[in-house]
C-alpha atoms as a PDB file:
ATOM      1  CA  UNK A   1       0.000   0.000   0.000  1.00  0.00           C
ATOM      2  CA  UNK A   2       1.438   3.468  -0.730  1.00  0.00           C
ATOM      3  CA  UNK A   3       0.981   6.207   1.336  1.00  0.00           C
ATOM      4  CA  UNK A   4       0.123   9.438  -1.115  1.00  0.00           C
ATOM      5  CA  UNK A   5      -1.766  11.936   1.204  1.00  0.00           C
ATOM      6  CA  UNK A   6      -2.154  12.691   4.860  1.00  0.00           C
ATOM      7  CA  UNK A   7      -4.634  15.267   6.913  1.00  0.00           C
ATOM      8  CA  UNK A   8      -5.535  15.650  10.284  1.00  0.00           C
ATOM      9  CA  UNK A   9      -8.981  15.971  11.491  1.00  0.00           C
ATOM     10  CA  UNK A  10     -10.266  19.107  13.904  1.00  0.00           C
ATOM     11  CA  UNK A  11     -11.784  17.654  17.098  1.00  0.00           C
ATOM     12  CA  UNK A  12     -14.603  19.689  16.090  1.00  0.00           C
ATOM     13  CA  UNK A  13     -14.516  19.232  12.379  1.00  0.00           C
ATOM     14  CA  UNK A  14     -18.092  20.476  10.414  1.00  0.00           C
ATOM     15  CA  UNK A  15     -19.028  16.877   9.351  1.00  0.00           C
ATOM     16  CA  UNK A  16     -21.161  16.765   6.929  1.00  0.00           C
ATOM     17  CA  UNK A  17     -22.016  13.140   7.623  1.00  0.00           C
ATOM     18  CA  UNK A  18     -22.725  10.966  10.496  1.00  0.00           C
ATOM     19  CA  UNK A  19     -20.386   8.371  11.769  1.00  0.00           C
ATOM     20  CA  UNK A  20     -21.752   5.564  13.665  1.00  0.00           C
ATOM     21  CA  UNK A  21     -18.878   4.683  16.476  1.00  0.00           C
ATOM     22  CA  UNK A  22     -18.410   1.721  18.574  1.00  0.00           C
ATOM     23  CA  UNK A  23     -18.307   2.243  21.980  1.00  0.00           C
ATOM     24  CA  UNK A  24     -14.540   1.206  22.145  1.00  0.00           C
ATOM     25  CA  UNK A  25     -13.536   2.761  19.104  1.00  0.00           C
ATOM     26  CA  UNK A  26     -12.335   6.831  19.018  1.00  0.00           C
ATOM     27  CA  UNK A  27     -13.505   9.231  16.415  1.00  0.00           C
ATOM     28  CA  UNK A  28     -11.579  10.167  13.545  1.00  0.00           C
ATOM     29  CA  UNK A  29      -8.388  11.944  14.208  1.00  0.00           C
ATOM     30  CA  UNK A  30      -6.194  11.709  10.516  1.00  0.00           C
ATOM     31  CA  UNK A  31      -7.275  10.442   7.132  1.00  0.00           C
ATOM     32  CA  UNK A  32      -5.289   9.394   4.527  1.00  0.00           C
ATOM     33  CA  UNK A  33      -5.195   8.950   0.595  1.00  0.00           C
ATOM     34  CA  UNK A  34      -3.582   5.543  -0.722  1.00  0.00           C
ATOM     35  CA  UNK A  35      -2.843   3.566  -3.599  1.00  0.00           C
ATOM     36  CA  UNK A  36      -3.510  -0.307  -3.236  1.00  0.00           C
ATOM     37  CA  UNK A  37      -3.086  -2.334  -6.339  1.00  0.00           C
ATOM     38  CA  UNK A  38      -4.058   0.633  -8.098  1.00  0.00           C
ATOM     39  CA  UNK A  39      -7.302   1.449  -6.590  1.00  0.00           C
ATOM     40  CA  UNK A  40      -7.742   4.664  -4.409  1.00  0.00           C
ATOM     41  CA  UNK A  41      -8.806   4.617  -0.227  1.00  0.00           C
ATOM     42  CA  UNK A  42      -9.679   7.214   1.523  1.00  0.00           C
ATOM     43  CA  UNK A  43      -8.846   6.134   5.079  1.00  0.00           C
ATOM     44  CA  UNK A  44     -10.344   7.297   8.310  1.00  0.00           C
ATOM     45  CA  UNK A  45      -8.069   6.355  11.513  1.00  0.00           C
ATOM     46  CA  UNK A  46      -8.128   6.654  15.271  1.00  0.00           C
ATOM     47  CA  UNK A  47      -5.667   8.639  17.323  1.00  0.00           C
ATOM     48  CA  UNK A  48      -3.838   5.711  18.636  1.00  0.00           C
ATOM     49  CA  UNK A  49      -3.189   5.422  14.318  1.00  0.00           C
ATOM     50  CA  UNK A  50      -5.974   2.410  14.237  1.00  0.00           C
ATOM     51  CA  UNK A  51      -7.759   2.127  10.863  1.00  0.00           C
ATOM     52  CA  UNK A  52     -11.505   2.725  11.365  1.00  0.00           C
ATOM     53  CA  UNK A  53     -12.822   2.776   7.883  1.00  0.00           C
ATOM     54  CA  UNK A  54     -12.481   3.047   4.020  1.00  0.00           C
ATOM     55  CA  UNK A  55     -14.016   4.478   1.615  1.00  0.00           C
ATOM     56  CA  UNK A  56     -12.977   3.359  -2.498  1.00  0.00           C
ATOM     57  CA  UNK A  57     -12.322   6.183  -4.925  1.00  0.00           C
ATOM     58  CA  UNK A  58     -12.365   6.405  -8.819  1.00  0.00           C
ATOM     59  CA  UNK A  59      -9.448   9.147  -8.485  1.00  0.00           C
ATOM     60  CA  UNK A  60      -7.537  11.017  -5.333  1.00  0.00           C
ATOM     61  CA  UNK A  61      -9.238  14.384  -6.498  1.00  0.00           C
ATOM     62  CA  UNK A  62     -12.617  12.639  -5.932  1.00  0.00           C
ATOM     63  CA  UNK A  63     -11.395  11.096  -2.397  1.00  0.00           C
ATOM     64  CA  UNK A  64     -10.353  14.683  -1.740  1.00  0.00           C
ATOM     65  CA  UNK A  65     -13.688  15.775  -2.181  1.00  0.00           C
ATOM     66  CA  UNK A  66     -14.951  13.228   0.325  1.00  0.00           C
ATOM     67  CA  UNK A  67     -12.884  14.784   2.765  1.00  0.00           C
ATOM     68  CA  UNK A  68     -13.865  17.954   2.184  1.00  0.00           C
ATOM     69  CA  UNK A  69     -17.260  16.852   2.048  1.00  0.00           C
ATOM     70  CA  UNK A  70     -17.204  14.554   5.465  1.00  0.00           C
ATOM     71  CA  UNK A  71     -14.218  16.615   7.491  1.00  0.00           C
ATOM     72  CA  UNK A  72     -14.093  19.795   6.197  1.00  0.00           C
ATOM     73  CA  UNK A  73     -10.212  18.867   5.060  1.00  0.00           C
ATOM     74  CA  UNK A  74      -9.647  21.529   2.078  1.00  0.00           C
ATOM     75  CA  UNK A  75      -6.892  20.686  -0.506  1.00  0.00           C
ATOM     76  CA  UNK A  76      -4.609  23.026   1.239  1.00  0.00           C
ATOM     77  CA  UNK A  77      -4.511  21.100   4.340  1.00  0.00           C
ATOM     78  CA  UNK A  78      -3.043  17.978   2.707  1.00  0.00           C
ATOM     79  CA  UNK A  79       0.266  16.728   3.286  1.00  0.00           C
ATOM     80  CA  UNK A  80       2.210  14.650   0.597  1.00  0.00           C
ATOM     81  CA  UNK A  81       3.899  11.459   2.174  1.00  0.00           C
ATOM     82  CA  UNK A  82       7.148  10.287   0.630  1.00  0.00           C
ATOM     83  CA  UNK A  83       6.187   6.801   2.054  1.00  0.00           C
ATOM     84  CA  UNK A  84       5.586   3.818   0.069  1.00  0.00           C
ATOM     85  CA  UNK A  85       5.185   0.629   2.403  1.00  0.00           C
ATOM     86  CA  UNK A  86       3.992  -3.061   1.698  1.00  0.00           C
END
């Protein structure tokens, strides 16, 4: 999985969706933008760094736009990542 794009999430971001949350899970804290076998995630972690969901993506501009859409997260707030892990 490559890493392409990172954001953080304000505590009191303006969702524009609601999240149904475990009781033992935390709320969103980061998302991220990946590339998996050439498919595009738009993931939705924890604090502790704990995956909590994914959403797939014909493009990363259209992920963005889920982000924007669900956190608020503007294009300006992204954060390229040099990472590429397996």
């Amino acid at each position: 999985m490559e890493i392409l794009l990172t954001a953080t999430v304000a505590e009191k971001s303006v969702a524009e969706t609601d999240h149904a949350i475990a009781i033992q899970s935390q709320p969103t804290a980061s998302i991220e933008i990946v590339r998996d076998y050439g498919l595009i995630y738009l993931l939705r972690k924890n604090a502790s760094g704990e995956q909590t969901a994914d959403t797939w993506h014909p493009s990363v501009e259209e992920a963005k736009d889920q982000a924007l859409f669900e956190f608020g997260v503007s294009t300006e707030e992204w954060l390229v990542v040099m990472d590429s892990a397996m």
